[in-house]
C-alpha atoms as a PDB file:
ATOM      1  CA  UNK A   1       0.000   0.000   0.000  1.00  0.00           C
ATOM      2  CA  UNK A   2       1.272   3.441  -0.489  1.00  0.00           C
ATOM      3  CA  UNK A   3       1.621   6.031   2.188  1.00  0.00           C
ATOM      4  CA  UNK A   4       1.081   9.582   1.686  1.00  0.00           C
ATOM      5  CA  UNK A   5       2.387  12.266   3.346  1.00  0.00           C
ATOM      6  CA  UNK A   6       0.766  15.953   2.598  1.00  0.00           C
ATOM      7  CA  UNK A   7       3.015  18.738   3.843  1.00  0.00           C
ATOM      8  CA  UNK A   8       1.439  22.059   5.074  1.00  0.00           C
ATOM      9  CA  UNK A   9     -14.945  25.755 -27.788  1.00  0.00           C
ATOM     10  CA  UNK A  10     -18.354  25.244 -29.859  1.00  0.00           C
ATOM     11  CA  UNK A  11     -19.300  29.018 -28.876  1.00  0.00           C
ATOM     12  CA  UNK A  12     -17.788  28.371 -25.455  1.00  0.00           C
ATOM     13  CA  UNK A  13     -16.834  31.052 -23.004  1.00  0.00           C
ATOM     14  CA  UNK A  14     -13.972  29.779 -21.525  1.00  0.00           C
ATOM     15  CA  UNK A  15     -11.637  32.532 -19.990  1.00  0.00           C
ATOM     16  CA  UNK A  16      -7.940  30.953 -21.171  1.00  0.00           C
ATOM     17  CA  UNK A  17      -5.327  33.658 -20.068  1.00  0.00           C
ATOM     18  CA  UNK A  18      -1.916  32.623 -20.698  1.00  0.00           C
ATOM     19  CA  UNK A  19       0.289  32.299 -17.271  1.00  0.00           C
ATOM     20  CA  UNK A  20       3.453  34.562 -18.679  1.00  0.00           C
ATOM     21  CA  UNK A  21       4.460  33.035 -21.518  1.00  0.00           C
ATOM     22  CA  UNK A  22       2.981  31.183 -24.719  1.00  0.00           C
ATOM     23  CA  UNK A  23       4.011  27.787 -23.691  1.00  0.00           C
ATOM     24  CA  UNK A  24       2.183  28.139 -20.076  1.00  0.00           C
ATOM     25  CA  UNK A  25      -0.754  26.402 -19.172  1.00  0.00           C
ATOM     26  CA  UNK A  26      -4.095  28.087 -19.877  1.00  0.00           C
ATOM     27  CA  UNK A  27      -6.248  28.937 -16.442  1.00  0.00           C
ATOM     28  CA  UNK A  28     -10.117  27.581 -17.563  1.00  0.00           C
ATOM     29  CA  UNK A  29     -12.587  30.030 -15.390  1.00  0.00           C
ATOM     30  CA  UNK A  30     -15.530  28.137 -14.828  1.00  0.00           C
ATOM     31  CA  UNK A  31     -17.709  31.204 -13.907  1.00  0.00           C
ATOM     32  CA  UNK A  32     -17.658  33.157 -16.977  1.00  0.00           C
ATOM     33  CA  UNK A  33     -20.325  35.928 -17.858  1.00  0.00           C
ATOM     34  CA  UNK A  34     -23.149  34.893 -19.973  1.00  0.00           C
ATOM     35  CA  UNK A  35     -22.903  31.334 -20.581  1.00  0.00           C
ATOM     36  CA  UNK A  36     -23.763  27.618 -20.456  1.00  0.00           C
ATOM     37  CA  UNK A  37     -20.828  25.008 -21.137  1.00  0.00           C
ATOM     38  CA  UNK A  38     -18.825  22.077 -20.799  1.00  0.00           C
ATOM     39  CA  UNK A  39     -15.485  21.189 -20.185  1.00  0.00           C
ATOM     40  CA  UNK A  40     -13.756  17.791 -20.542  1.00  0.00           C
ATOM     41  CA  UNK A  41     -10.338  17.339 -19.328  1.00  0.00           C
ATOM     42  CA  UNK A  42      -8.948  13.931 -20.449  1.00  0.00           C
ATOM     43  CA  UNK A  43      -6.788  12.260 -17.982  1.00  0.00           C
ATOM     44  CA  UNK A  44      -7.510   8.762 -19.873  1.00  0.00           C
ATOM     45  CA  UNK A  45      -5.102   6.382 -21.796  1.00  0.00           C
ATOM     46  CA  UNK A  46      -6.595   6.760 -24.852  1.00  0.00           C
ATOM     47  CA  UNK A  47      -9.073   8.964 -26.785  1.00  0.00           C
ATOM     48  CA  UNK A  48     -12.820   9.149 -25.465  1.00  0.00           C
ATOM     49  CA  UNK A  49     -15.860   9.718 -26.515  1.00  0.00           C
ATOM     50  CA  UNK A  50     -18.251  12.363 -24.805  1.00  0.00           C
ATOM     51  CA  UNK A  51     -21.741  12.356 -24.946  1.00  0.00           C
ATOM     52  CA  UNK A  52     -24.445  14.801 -24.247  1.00  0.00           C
ATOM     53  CA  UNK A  53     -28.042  13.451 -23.203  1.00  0.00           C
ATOM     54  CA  UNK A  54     -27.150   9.824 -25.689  1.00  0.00           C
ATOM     55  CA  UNK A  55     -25.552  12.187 -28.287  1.00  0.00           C
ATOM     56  CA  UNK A  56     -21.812  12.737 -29.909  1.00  0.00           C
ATOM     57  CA  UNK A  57     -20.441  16.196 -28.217  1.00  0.00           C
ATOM     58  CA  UNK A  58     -16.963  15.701 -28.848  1.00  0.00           C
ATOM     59  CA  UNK A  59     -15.994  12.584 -30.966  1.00  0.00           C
ATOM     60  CA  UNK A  60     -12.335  11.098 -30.053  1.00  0.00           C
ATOM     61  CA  UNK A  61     -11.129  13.532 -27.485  1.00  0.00           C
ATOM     62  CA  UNK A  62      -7.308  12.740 -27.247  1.00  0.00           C
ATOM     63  CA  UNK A  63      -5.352  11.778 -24.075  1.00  0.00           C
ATOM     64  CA  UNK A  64      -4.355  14.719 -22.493  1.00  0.00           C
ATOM     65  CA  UNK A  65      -6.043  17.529 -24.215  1.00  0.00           C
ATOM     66  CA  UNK A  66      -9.293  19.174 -22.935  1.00  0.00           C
ATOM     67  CA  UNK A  67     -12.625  19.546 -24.982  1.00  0.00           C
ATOM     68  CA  UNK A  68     -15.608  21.651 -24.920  1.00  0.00           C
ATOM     69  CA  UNK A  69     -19.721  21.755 -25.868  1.00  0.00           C
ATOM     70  CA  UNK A  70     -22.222  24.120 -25.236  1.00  0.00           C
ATOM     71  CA  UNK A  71     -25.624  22.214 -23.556  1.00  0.00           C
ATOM     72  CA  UNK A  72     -28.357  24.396 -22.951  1.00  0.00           C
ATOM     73  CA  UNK A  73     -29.149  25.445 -19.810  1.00  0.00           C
ATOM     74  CA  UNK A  74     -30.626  23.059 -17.373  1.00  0.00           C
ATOM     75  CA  UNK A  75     -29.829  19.536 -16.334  1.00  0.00           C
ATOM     76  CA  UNK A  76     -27.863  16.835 -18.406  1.00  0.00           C
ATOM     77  CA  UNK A  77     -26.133  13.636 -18.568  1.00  0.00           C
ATOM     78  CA  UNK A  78     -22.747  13.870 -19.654  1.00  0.00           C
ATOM     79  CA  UNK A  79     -21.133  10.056 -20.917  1.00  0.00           C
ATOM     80  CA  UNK A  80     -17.676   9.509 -21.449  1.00  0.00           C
ATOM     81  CA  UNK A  81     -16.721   5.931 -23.489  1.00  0.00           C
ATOM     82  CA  UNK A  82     -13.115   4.994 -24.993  1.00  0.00           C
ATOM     83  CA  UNK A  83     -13.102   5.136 -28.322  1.00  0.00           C
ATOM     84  CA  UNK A  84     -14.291   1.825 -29.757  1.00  0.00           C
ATOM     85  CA  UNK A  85     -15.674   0.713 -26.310  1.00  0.00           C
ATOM     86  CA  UNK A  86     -19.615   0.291 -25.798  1.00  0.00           C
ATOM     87  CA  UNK A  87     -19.562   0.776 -22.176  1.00  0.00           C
ATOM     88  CA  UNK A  88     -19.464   4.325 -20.407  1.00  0.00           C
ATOM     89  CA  UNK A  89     -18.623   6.688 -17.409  1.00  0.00           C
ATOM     90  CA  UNK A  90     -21.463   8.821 -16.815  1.00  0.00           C
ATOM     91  CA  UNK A  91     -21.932  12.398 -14.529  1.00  0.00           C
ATOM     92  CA  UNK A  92     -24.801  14.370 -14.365  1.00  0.00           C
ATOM     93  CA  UNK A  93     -24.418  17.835 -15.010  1.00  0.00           C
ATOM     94  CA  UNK A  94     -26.170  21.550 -14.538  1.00  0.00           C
ATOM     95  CA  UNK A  95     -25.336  23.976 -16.741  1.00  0.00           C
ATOM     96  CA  UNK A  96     -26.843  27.524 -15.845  1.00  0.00           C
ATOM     97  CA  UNK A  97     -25.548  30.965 -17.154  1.00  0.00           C
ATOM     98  CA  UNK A  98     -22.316  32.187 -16.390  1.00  0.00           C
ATOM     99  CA  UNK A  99     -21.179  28.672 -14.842  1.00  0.00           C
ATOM    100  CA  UNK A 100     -18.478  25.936 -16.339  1.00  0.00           C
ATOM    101  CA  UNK A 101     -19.272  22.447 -15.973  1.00  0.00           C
ATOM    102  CA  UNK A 102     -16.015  20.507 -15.998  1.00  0.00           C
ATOM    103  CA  UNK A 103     -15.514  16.615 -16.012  1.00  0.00           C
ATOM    104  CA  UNK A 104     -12.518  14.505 -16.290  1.00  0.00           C
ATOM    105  CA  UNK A 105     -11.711  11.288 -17.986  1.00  0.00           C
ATOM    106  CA  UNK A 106      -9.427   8.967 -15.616  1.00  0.00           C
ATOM    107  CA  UNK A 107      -8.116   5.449 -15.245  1.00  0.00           C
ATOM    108  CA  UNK A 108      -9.589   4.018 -12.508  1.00  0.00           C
ATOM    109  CA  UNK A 109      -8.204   1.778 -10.377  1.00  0.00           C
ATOM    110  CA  UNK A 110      -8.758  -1.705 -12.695  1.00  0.00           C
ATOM    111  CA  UNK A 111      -7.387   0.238 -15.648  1.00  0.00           C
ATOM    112  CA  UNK A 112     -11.260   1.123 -17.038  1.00  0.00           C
ATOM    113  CA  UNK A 113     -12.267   4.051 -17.880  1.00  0.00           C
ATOM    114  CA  UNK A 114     -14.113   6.693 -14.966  1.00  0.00           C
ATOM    115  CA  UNK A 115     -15.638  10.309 -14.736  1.00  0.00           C
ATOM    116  CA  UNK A 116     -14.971  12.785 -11.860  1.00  0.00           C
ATOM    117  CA  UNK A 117     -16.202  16.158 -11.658  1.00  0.00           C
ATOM    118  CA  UNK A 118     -13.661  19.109 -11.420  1.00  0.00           C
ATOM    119  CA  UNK A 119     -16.205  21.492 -10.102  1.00  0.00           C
ATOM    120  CA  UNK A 120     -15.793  20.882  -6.292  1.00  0.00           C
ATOM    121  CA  UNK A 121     -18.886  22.898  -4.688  1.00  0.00           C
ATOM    122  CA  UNK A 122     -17.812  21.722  -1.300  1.00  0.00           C
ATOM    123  CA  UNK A 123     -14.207  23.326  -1.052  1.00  0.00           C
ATOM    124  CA  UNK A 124     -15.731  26.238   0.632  1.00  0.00           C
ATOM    125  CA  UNK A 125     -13.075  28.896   1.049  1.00  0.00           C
ATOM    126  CA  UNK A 126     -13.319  31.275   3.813  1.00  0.00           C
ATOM    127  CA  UNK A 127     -13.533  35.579   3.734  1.00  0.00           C
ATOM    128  CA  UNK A 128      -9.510  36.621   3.520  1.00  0.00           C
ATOM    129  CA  UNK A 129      -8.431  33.288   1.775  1.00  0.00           C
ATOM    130  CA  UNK A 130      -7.664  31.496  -0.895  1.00  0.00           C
ATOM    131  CA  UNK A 131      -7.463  27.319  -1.813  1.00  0.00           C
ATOM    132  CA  UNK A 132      -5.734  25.072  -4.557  1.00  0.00           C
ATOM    133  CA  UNK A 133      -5.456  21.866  -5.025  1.00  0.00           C
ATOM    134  CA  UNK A 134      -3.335  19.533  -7.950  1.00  0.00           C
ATOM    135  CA  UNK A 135      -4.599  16.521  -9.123  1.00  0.00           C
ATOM    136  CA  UNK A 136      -2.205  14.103 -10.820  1.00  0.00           C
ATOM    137  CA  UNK A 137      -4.342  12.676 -14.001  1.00  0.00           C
ATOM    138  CA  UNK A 138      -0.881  11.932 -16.343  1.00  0.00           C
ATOM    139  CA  UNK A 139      -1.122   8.138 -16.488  1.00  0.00           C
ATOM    140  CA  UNK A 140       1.961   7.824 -18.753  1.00  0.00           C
ATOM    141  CA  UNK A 141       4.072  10.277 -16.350  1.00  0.00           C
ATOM    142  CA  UNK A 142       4.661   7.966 -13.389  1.00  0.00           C
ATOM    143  CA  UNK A 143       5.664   9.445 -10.365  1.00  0.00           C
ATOM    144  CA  UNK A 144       6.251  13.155 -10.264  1.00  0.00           C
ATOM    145  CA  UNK A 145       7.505  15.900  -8.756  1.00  0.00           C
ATOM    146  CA  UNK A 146       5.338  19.193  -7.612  1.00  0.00           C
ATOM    147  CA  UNK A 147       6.184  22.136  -5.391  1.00  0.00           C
ATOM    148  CA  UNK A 148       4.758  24.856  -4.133  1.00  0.00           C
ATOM    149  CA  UNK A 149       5.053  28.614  -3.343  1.00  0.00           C
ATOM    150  CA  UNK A 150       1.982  29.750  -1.720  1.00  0.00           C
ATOM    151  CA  UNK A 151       1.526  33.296  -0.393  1.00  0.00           C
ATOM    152  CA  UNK A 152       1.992  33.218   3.212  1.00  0.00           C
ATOM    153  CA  UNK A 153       5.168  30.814   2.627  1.00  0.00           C
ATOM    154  CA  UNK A 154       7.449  31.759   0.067  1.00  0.00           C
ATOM    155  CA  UNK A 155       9.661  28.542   0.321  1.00  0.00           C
ATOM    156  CA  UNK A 156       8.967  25.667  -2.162  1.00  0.00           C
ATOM    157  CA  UNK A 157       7.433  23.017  -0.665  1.00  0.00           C
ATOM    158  CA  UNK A 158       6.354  19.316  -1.688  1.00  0.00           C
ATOM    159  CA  UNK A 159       2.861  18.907  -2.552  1.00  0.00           C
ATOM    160  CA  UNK A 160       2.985  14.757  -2.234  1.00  0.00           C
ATOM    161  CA  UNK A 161       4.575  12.041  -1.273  1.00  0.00           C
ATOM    162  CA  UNK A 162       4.783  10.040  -3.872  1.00  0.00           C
ATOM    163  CA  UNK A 163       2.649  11.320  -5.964  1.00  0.00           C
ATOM    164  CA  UNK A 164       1.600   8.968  -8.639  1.00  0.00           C
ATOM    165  CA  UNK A 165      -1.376   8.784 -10.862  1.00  0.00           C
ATOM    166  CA  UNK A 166      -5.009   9.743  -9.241  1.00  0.00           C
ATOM    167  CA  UNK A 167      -8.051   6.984  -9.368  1.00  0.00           C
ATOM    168  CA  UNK A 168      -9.805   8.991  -6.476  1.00  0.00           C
ATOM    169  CA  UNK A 169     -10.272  12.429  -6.436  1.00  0.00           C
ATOM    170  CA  UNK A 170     -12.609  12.686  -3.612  1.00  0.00           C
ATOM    171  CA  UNK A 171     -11.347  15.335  -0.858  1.00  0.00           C
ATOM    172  CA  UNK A 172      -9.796  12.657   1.268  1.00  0.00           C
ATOM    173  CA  UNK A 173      -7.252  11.597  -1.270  1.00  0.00           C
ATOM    174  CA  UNK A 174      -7.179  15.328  -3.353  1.00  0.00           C
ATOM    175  CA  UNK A 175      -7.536  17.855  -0.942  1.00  0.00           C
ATOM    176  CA  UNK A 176      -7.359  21.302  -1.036  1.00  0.00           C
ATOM    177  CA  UNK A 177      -4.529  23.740   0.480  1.00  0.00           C
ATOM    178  CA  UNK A 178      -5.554  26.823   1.954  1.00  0.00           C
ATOM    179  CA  UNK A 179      -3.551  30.045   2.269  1.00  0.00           C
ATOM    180  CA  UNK A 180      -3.858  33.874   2.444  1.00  0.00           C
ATOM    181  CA  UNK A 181      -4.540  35.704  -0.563  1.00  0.00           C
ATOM    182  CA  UNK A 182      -1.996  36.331  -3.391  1.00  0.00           C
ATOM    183  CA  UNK A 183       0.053  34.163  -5.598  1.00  0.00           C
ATOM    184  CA  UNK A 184       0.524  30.799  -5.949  1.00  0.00           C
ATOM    185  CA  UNK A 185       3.447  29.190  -7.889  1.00  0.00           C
ATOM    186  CA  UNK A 186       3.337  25.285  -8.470  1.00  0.00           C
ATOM    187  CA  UNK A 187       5.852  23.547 -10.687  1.00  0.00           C
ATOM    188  CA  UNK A 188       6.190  20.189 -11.847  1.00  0.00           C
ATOM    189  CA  UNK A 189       8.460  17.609 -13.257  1.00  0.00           C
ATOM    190  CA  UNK A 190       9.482  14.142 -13.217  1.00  0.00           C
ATOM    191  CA  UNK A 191      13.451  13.735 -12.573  1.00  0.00           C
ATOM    192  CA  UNK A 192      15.601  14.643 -10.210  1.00  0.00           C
ATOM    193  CA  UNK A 193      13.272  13.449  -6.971  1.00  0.00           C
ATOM    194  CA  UNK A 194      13.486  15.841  -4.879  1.00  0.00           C
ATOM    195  CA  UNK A 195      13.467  20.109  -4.636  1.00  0.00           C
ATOM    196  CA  UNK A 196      16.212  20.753  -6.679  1.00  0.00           C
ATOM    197  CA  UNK A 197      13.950  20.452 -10.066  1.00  0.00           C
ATOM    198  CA  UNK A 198      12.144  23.970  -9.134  1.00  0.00           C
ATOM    199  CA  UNK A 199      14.245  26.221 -11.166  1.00  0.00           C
ATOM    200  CA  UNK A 200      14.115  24.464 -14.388  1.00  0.00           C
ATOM    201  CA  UNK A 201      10.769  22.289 -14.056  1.00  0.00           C
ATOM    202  CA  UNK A 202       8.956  22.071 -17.420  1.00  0.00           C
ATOM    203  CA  UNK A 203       5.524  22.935 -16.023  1.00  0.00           C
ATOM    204  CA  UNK A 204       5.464  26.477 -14.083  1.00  0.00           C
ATOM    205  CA  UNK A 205       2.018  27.648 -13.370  1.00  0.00           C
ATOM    206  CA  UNK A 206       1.348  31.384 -11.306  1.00  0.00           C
ATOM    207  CA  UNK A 207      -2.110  31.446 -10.086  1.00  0.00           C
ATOM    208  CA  UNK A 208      -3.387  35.028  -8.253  1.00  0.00           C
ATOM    209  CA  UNK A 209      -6.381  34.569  -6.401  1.00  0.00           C
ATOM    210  CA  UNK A 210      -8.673  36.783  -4.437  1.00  0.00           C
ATOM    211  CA  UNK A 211     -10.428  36.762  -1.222  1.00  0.00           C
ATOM    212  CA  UNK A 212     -12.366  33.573  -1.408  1.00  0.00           C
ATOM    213  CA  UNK A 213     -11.032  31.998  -4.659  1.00  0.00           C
ATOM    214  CA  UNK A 214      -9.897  28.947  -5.160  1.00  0.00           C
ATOM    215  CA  UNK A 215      -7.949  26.589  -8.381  1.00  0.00           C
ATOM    216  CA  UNK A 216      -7.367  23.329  -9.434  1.00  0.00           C
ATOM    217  CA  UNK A 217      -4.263  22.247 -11.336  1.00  0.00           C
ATOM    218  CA  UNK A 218      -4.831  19.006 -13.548  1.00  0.00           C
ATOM    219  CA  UNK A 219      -1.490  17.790 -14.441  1.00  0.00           C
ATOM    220  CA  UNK A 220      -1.462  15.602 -17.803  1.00  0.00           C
ATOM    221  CA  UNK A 221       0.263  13.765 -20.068  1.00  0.00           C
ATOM    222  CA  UNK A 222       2.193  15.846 -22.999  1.00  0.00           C
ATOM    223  CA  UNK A 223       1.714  14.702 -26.395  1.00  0.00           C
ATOM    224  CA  UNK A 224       5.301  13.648 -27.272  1.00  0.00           C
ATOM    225  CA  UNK A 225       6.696  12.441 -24.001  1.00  0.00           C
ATOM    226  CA  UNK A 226       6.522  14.590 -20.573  1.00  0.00           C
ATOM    227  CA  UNK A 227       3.919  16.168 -18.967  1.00  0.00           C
ATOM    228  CA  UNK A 228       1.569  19.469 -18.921  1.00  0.00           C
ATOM    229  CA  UNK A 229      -0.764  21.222 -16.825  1.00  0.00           C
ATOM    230  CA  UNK A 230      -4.394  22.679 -17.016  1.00  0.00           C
ATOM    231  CA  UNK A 231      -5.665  25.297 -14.553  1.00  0.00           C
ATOM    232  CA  UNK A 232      -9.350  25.141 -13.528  1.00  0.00           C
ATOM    233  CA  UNK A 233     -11.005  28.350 -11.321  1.00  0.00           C
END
């Protein structure tokens, strides 16, 4: 058993905003003005299929890229199925104006495919704070590396350890961080093991929050070899 040890589109809306530089992950706001969507982030080992009440949305989403579709406000049943696979992952969905529903493809535990939702409604973040939380979903990637600046504690520190691929995201397993408001730096990569990867990690995501605010970071595979990262608000 492993041990853990946590140290303290269509028409789509999407807000991307580049984090410094071209090559920088886009940060997805899921609260946008004036608009119903979906997001799909696949953390799968292969291409999927999502479906929107029985029909095609997005046909052969690849591994490691995230998709979009714009239901109509309301309820909805959102499917996910591997590509050539008659069995599917399914989460229900609200999509209302101005709101972002995202869903990820993952491995479970077996090696089938699952659905999570990225929109957690229970991470309530206090008056004068802010939260984030990264979610490993890179099931090529093996083991990696993440650190953290956060902005009452301006010293990297480790986010997990080990931290390997994620078949549970419930709270428990993929919990939030809180700090004060301000910045957050996270980085990420694979070799060497320990701190000394900060300066020159491949991934390097800055995420400013205000009062109340709150981010996921979905680390995935990179098309080519390595890995990426995804912000969701």
């Amino acid at each position: 058993m492993l041990r853990y040890t946590w140290v303290a589109m269509p028409a789509i809306a999407l807000s991307l905003v580049a984090c410094g530089d071209p090559s920088a992950p886009a940060q997805i706001d899921t609260n946008p003005t004036g608009a119903q969507s979906l997001v799909v982030v696949n953390g799968f080992t292969g291409p999927v299929d999502v479906l929107l009440d029985g029909q095609v949305a997005i046909s052969a989403l690849a591994a490691g890229t995230l998709g979009s579709a714009a239901p109509a406000a309301g309820p909805h049943t959102v499917a996910l199925r591997a590509v050539g696979s008659s069995t599917s992952s399914t989460q229900s969905i609200q999509s209302a104006d101005g709101y972002v529903a995202a869903v990820a493809a993952m491995r479970s535990a077996n090696g089938t495919l699952a659905t999570a939702a990225l929109n957690d409604t229970n991470a309530i973040v206090p008056n004068g704070a802010t939260k984030v939380r990264v979610l490993h979903l890179a099931p090529n990637a093996g083991e990696i590396q993440v650190y953290r600046t956060q902005p009452d504690w301006p010293t990297p520190l480790r986010w997990q350890f080990p931290f390997v691929y994620q078949t549970n995201l419930d709270p428990l397993y993929a919990p939030f961080i809180q700090s004060t408001v301000g910045t957050w730096e996270v980085r990420a990569w694979q070799t060497p093991a320990d701190s000394t990867g900060w300066g020159a990690a491949p991934v390097k995501v800055s995420i400013p929050l205000a009062s109340g605010k709150k981010a996921t970071v979905v680390i995935l595979d990179k098309p080519g070899g390595g890995i990426r990262a995804e912000v969701v608000k």
